[in-house]
Protein backbone atom coordinates (compact mmCIF):
# COMPACT_ATOMS: atom_id res chain seq x y z
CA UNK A 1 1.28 5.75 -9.12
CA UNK A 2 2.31 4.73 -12.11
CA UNK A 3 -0.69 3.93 -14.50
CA UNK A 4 -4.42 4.33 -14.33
CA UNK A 5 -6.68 1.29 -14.35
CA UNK A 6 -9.42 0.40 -11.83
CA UNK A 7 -6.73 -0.90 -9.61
CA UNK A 8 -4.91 1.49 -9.56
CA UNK A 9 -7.85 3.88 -8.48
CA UNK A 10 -9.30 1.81 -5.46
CA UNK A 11 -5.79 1.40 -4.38
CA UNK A 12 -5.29 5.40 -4.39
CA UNK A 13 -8.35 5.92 -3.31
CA UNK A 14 -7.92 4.07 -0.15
CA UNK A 15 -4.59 5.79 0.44
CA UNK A 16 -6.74 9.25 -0.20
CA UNK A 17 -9.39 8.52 2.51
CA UNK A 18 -6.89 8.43 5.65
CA UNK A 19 -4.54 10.88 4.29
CA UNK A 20 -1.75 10.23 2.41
CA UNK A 21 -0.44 13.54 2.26
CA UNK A 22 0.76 13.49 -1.41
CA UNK A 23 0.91 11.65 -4.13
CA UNK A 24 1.78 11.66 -8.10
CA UNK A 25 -0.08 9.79 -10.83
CA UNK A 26 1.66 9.31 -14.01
CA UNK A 27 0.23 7.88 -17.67
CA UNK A 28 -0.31 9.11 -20.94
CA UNK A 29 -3.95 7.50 -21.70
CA UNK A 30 -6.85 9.59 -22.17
CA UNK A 31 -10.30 9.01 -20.82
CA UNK A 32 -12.31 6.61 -23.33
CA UNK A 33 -16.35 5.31 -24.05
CA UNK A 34 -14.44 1.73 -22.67
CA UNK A 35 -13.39 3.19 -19.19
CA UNK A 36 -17.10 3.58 -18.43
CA UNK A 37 -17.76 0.13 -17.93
CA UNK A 38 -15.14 -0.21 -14.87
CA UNK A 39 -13.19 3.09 -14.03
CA UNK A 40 -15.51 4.51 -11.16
CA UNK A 41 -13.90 8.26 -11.24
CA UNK A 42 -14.75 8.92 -14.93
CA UNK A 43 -17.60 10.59 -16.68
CA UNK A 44 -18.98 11.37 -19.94
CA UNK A 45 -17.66 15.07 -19.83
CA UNK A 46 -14.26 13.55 -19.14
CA UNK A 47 -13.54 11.79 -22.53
CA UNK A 48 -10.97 12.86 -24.37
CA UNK A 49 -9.32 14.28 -21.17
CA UNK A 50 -5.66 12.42 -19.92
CA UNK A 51 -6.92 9.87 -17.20
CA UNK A 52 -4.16 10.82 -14.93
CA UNK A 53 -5.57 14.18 -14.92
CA UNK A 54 -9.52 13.47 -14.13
CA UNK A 55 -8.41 10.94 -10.83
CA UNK A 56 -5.89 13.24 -9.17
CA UNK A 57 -8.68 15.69 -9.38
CA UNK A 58 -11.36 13.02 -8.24
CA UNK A 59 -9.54 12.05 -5.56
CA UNK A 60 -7.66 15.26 -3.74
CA UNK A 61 -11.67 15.76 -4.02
CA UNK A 62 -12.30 13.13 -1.59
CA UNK A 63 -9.62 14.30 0.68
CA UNK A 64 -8.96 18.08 0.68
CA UNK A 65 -5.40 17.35 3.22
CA UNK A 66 -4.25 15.92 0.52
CA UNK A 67 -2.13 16.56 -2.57
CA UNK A 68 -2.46 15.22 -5.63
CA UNK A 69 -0.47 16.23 -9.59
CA UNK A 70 -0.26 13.94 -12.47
CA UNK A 71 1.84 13.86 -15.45
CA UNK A 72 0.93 13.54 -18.75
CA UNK A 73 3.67 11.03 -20.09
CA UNK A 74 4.38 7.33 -20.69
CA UNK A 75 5.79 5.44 -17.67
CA UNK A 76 8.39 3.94 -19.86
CA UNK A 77 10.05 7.43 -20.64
CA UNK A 78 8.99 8.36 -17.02
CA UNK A 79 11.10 5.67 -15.38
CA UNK A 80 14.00 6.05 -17.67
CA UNK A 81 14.00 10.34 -17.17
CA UNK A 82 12.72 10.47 -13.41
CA UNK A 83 14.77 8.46 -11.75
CA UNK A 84 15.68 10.83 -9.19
CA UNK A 85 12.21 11.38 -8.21
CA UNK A 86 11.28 7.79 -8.29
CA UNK A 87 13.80 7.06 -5.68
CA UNK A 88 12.80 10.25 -3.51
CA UNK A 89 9.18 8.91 -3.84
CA UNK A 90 8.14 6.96 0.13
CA UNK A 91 6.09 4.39 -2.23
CA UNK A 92 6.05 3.32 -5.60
CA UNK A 93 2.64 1.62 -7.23
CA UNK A 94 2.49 0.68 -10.52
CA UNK A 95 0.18 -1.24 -12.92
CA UNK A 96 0.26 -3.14 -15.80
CA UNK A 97 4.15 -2.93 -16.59
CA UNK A 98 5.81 -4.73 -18.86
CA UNK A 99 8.58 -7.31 -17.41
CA UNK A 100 11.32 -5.15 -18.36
CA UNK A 101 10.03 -2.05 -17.20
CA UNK A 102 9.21 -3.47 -13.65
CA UNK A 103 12.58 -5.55 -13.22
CA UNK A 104 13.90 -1.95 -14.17
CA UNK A 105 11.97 0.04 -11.68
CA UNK A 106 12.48 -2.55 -9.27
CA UNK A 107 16.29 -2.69 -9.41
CA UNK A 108 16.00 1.50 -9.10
CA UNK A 109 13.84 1.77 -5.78
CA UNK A 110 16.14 -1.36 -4.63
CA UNK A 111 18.81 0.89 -4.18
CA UNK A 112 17.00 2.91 -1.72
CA UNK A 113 15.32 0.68 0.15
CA UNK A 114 12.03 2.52 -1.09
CA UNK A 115 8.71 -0.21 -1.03
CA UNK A 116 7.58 -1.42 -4.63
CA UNK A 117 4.05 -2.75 -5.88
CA UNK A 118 3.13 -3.94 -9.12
CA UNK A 119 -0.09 -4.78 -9.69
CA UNK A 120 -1.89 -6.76 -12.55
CA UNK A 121 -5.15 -6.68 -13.38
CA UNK A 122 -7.33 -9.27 -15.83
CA UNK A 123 -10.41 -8.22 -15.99
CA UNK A 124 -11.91 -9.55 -12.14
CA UNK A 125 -8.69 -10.85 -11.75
CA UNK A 126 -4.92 -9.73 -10.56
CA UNK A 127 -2.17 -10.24 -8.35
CA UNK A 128 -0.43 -8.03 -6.60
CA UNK A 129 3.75 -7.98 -5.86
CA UNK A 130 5.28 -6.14 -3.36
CA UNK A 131 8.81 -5.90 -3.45
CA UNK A 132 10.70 -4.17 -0.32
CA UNK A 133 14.23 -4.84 0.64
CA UNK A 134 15.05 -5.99 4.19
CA UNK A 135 14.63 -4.37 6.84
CA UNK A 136 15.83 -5.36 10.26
CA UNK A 137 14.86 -4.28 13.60
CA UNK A 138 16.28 -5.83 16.94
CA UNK A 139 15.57 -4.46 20.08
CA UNK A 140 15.74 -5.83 23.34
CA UNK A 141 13.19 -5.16 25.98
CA UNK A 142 13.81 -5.85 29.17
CA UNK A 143 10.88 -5.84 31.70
CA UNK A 144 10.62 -3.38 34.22
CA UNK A 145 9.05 -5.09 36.51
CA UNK A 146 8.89 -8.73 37.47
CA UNK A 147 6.17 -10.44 36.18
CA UNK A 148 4.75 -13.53 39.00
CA UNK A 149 4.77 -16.92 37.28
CA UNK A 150 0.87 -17.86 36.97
CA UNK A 151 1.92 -21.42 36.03
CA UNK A 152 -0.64 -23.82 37.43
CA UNK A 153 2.64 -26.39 38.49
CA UNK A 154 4.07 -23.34 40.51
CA UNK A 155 0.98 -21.65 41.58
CA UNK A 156 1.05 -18.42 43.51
CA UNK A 157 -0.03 -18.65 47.57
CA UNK A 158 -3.29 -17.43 47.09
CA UNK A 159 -4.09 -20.28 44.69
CA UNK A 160 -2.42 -22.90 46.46
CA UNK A 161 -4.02 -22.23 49.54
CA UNK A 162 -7.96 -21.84 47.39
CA UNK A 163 -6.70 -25.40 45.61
CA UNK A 164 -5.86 -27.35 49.10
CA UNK A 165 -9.27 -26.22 50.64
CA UNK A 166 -11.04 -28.75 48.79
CA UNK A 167 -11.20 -32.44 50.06
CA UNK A 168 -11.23 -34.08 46.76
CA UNK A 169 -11.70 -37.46 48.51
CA UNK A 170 -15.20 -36.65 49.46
CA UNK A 171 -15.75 -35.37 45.74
């Protein structure tokens, strides 16, 4: 996860709740008066504190299975240092970029095929992205057993024989 808005907390948090098994939450913002109004995971005793730091804790709370760290650091230097990690990450969320930054973290989890989301958030209102290269799967099943046409204009003998039982003059 890269940021820490509201977003970026219910999304986590709903990753948490099943099980995600691990995850990383990198930003450099500390915990402020303002984040009371819409970050759910914060509390008074947590001002001052990096933000990254009080949700990984809130939410490997929620879940004990699961693992959570944070880094204390911009996402711009992040993305420019960590590139190996970014492309050993399984999923990449981030929020808030600017345009560069996500065409630049897009281009780097491109190259291994690793899923991308970038989220936006404006006050009640956002969009989400997803960007994931293609993936294609063709297999061909072939049915172990024949299935019996059920097609009313080639009905089985059972049917046929029901349908003809009616005189549908005298109806």
């Amino acid at each position: 996860m890269l940021g820490t808005s509201s977003a970026v907390s219910e999304t986590l948090k709903n990753l948490v709740l099943p099980g995600i098994g691990h995850f990383t939450i990198v930003d450099d913002v500390e915990v402020t008066h303002a984040d009371f109004g819409h970050e759910f995971f914060v509390t008074r005793q947590d001002i001052g504190r990096p933000k990254c730091e009080v949700i990984s804790e809130m939410m490997t709370e929620m879940n004990p299975d699961v693992r959570g760290t944070f880094r204390f650091q911009s996402i711009d230097s992040f993305v420019h240092e960590e590139e190996a990690m970014i492309k050993s990450a399984q999923l990449v969320i981030a929020v808030d970029l600017t345009v560069s930054l996500a065409e630049r973290l897009c281009n780097i989890v491109h190259t291994v095929n690793v899923p991308f989301i970038l989220i936006r958030q404006y006050g009640m209102l956002g969009y989400m992205r997803i960007f994931k290269a293609e993936s294609t799967i063709i297999e061909k099943k072939e049915a172990a057993v024949k299935i019996r046409d059920l097609r009313v204009s080639e009905p089985w003998p059972e049917l046929e024989h029901f349908a003809m039982s009616f005189d549908l003059e005298s109806l």
